[in-house]
N, C-alpha and C. Protein backbone atom coordinates (compact mmCIF):
# COMPACT_ATOMS: atom_id res chain seq x y z
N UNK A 1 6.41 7.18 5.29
CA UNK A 1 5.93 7.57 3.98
C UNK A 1 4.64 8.37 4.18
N UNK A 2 4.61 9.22 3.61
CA UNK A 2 3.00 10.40 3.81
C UNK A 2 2.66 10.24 2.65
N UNK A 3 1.31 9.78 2.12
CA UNK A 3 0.51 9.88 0.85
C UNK A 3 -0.47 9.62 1.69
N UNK A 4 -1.82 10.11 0.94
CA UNK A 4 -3.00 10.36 1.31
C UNK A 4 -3.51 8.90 0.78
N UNK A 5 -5.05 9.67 1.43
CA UNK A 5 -5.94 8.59 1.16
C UNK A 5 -6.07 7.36 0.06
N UNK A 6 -6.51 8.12 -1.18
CA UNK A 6 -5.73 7.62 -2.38
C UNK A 6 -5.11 7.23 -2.74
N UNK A 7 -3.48 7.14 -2.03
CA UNK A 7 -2.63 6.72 -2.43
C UNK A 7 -2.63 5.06 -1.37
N UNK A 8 -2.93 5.57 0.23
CA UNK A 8 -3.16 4.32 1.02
C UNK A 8 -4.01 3.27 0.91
N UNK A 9 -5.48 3.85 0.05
CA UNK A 9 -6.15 2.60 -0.66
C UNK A 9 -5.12 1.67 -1.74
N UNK A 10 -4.65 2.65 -2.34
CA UNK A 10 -3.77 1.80 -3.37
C UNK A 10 -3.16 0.84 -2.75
N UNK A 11 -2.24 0.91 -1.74
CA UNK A 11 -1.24 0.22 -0.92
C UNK A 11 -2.04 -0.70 -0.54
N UNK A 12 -3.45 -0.35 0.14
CA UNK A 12 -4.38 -1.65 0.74
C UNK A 12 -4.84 -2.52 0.14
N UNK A 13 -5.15 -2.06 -1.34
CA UNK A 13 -5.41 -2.86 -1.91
C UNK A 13 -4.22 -3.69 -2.55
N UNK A 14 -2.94 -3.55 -3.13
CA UNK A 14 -2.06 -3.87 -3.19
C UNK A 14 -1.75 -5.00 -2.47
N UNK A 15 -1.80 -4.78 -0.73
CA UNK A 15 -1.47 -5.64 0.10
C UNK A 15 -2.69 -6.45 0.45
N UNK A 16 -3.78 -6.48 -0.35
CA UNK A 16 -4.96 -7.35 -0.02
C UNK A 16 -4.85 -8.51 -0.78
N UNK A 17 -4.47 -8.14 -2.10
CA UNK A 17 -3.88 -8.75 -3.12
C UNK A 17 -2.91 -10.15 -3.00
N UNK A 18 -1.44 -9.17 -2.31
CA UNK A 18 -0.99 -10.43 -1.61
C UNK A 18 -1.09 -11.04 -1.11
N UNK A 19 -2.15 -10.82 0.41
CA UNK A 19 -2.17 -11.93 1.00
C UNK A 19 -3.03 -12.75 0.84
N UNK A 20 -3.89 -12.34 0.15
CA UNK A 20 -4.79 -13.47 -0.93
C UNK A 20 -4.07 -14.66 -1.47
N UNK A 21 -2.90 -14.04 -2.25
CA UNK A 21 -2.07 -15.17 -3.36
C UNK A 21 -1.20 -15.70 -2.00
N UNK A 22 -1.49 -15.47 -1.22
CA UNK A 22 -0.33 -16.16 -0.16
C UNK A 22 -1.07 -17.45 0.64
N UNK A 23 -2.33 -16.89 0.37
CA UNK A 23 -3.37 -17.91 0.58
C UNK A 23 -3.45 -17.99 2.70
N UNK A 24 -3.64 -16.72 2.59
CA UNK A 24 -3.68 -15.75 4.06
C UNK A 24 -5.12 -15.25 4.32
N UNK A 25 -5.82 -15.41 5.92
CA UNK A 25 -6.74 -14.77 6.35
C UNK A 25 -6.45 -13.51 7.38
N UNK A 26 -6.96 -12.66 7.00
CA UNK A 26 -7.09 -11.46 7.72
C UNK A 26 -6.51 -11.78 9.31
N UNK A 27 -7.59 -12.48 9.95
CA UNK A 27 -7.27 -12.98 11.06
C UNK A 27 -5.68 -13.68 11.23
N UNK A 28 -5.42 -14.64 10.22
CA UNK A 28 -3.82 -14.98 10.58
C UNK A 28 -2.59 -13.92 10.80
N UNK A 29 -3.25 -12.86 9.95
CA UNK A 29 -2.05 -12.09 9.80
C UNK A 29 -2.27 -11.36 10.93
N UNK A 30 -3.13 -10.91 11.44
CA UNK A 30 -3.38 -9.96 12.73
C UNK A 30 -2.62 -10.98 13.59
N UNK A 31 -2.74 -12.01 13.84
CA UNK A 31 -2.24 -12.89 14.71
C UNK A 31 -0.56 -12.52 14.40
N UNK A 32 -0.07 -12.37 13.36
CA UNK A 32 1.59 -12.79 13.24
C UNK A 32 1.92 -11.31 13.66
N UNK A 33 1.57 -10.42 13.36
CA UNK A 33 1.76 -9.58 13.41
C UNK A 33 1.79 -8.70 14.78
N UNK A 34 0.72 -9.08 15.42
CA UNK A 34 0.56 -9.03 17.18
C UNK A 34 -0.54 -7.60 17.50
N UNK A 35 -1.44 -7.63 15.87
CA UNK A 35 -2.46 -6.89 16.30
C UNK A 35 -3.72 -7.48 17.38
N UNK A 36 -4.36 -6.53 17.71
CA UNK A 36 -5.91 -7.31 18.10
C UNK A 36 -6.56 -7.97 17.62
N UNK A 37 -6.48 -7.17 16.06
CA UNK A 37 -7.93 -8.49 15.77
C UNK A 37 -7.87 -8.46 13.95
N UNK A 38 -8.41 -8.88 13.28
CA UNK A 38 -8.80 -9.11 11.83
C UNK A 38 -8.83 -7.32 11.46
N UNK A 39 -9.47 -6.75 11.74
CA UNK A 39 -10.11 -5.64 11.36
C UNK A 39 -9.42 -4.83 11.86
N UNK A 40 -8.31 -4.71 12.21
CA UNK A 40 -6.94 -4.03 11.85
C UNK A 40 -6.70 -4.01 10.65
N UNK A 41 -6.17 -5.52 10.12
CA UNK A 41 -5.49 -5.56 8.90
C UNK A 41 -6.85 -5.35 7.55
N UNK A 42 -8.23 -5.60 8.16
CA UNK A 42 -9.17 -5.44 7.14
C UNK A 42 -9.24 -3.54 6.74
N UNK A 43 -8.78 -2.59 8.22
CA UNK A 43 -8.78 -1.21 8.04
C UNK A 43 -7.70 -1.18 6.74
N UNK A 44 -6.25 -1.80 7.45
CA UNK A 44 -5.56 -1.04 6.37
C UNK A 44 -5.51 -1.67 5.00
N UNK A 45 -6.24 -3.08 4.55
CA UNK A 45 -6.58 -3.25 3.20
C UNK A 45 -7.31 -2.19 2.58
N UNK A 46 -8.51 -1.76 2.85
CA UNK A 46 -9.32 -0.41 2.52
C UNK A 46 -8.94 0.88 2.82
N UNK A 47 -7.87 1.01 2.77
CA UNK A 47 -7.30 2.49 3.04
C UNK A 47 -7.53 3.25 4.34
N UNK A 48 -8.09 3.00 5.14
CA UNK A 48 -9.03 3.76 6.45
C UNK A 48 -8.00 3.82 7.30
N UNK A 49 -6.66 3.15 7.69
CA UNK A 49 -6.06 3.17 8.62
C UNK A 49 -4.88 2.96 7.91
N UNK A 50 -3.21 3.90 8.56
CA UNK A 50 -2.22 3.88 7.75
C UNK A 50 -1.57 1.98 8.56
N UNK A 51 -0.49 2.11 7.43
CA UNK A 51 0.28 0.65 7.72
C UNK A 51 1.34 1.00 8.56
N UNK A 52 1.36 0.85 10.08
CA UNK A 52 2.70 0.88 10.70
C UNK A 52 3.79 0.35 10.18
N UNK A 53 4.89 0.58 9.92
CA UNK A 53 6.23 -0.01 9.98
C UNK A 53 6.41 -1.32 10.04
N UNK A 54 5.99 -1.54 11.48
CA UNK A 54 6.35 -2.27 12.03
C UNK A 54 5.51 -3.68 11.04
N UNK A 55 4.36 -3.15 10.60
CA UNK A 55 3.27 -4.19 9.92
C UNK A 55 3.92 -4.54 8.57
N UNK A 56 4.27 -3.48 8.16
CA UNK A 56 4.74 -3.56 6.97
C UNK A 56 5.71 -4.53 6.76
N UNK A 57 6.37 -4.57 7.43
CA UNK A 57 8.11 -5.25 7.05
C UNK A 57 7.11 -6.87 7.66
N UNK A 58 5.97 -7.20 8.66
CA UNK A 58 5.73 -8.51 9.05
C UNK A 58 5.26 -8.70 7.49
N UNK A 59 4.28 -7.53 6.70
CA UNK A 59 3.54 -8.46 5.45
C UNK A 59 4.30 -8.70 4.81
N UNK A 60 5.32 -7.79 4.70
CA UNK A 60 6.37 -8.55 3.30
C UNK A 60 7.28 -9.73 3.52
N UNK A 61 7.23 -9.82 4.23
CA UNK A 61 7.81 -11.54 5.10
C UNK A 61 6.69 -12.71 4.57
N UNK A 62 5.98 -12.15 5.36
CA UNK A 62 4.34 -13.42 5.27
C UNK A 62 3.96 -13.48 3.62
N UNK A 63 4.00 -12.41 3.12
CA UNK A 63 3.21 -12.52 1.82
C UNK A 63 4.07 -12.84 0.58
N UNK A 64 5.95 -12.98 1.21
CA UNK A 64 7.22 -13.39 0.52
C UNK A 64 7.07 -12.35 -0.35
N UNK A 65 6.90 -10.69 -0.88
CA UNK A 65 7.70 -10.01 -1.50
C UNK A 65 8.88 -9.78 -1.90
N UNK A 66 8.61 -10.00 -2.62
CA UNK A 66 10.32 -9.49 -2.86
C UNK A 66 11.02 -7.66 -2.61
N UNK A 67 12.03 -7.85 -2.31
CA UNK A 67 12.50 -6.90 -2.28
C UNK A 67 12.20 -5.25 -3.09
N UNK A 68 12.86 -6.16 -4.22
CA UNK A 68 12.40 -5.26 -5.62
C UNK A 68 11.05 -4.75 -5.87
N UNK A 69 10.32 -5.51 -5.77
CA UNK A 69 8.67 -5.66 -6.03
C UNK A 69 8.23 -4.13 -5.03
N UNK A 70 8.16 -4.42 -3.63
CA UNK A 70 7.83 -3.63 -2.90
C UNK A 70 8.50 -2.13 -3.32
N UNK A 71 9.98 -2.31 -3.21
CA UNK A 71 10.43 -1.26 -3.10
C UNK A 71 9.69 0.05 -4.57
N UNK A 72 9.44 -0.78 -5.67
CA UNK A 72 8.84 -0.25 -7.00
C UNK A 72 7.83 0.35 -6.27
N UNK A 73 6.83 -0.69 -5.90
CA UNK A 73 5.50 -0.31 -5.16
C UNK A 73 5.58 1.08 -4.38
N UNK A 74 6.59 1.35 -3.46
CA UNK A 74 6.75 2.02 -2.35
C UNK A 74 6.87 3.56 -3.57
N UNK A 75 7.89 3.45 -3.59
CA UNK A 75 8.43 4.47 -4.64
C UNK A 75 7.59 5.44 -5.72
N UNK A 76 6.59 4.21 -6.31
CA UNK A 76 5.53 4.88 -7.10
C UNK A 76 4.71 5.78 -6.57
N UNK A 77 4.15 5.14 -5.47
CA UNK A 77 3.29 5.66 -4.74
C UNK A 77 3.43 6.96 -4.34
N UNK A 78 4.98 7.18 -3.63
CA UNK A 78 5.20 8.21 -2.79
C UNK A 78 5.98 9.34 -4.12
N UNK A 79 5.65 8.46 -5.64
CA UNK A 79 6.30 9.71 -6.82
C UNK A 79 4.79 10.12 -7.47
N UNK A 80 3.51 9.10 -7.10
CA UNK A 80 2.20 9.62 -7.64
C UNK A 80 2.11 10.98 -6.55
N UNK A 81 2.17 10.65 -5.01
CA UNK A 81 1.98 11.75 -4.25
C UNK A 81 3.01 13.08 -4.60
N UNK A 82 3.79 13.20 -5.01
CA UNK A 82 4.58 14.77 -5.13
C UNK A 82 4.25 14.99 -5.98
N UNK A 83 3.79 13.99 -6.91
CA UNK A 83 3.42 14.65 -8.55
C UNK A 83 1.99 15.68 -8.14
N UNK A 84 1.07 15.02 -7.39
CA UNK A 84 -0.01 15.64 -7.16
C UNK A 84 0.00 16.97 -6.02
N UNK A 85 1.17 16.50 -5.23
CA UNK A 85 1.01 17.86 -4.65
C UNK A 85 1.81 18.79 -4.96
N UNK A 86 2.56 18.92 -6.08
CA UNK A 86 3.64 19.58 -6.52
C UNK A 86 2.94 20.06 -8.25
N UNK A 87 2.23 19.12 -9.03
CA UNK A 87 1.89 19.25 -10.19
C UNK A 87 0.74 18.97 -10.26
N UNK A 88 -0.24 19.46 -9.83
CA UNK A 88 -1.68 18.81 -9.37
C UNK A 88 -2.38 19.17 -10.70
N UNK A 89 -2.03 19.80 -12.14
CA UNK A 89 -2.42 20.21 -13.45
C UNK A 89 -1.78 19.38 -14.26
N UNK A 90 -0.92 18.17 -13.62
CA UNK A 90 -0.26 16.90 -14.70
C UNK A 90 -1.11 16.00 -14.50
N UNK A 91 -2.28 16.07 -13.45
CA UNK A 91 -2.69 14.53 -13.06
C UNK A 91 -3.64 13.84 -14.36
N UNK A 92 -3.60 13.10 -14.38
CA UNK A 92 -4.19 12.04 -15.43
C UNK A 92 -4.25 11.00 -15.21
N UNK A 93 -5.61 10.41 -15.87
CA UNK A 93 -6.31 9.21 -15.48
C UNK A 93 -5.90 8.42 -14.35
N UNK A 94 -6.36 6.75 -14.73
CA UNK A 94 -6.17 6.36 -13.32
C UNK A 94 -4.82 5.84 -12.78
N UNK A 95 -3.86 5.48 -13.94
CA UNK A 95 -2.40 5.48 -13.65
C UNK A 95 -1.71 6.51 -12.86
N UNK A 96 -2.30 7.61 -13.58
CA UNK A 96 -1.15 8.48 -13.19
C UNK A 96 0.15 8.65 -13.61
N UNK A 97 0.51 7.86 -14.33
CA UNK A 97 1.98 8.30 -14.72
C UNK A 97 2.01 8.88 -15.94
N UNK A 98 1.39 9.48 -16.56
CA UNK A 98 1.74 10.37 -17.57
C UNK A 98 1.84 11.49 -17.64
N UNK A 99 2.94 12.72 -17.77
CA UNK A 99 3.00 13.98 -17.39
C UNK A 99 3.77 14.30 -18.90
N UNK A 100 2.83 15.15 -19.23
CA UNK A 100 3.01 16.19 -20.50
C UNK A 100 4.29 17.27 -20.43
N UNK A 101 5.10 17.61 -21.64
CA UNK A 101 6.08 18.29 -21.26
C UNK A 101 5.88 19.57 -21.63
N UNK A 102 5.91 20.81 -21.01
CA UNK A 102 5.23 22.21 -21.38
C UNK A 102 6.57 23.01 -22.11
């Protein structure tokens, strides 16, 4: 998935979210996951570092997503990014999903 900065904070924060309600420390998940250290998974909560694959599919295990849930998540994200690089004169507020019909 390619979305920028903006869009990867979203995701980080998103996935900070969960593993909060999962009642998860930074450190555990670096552990399940088979990073180095906490501040891996603290990069890609704050957008600074993208989410490997491979991380991805461990959080949605650990943090029990659902299927559906994510896949919405995924989808939005990567339909906020074409909107902006394709319609960068539709963008609006902080949703984003509202595009005017000309």
């Amino acid at each position: 998935m390619n979305i920028n900065n903006e869009r990867r904070k979203e995701l980080g924060q998103y996935l900070r979210e969960k593993r909060m309600q999962a009642g998860l420390t930074q450190l555990t998940v670096a552990r399940s996951v088979k990073l180095t250290s906490a501040q891996s998974i603290s990069n890609i909560e704050r957008g600074m570092a993208p989410v490997p694959t491979f991380v991805l599919r461990k959080m949605i295990q650990l943090y029990q997503i659902s299927e559906a849930e994510i896949m919405w998540k995924l989808m939005d994200l990567q339909l906020q990014q074409w909107r902006d690089d394709f319609f960068p004169e539709a963008k609006s507020g902080a949703s984003g999903r509202s595009v005017s019909a000309s």
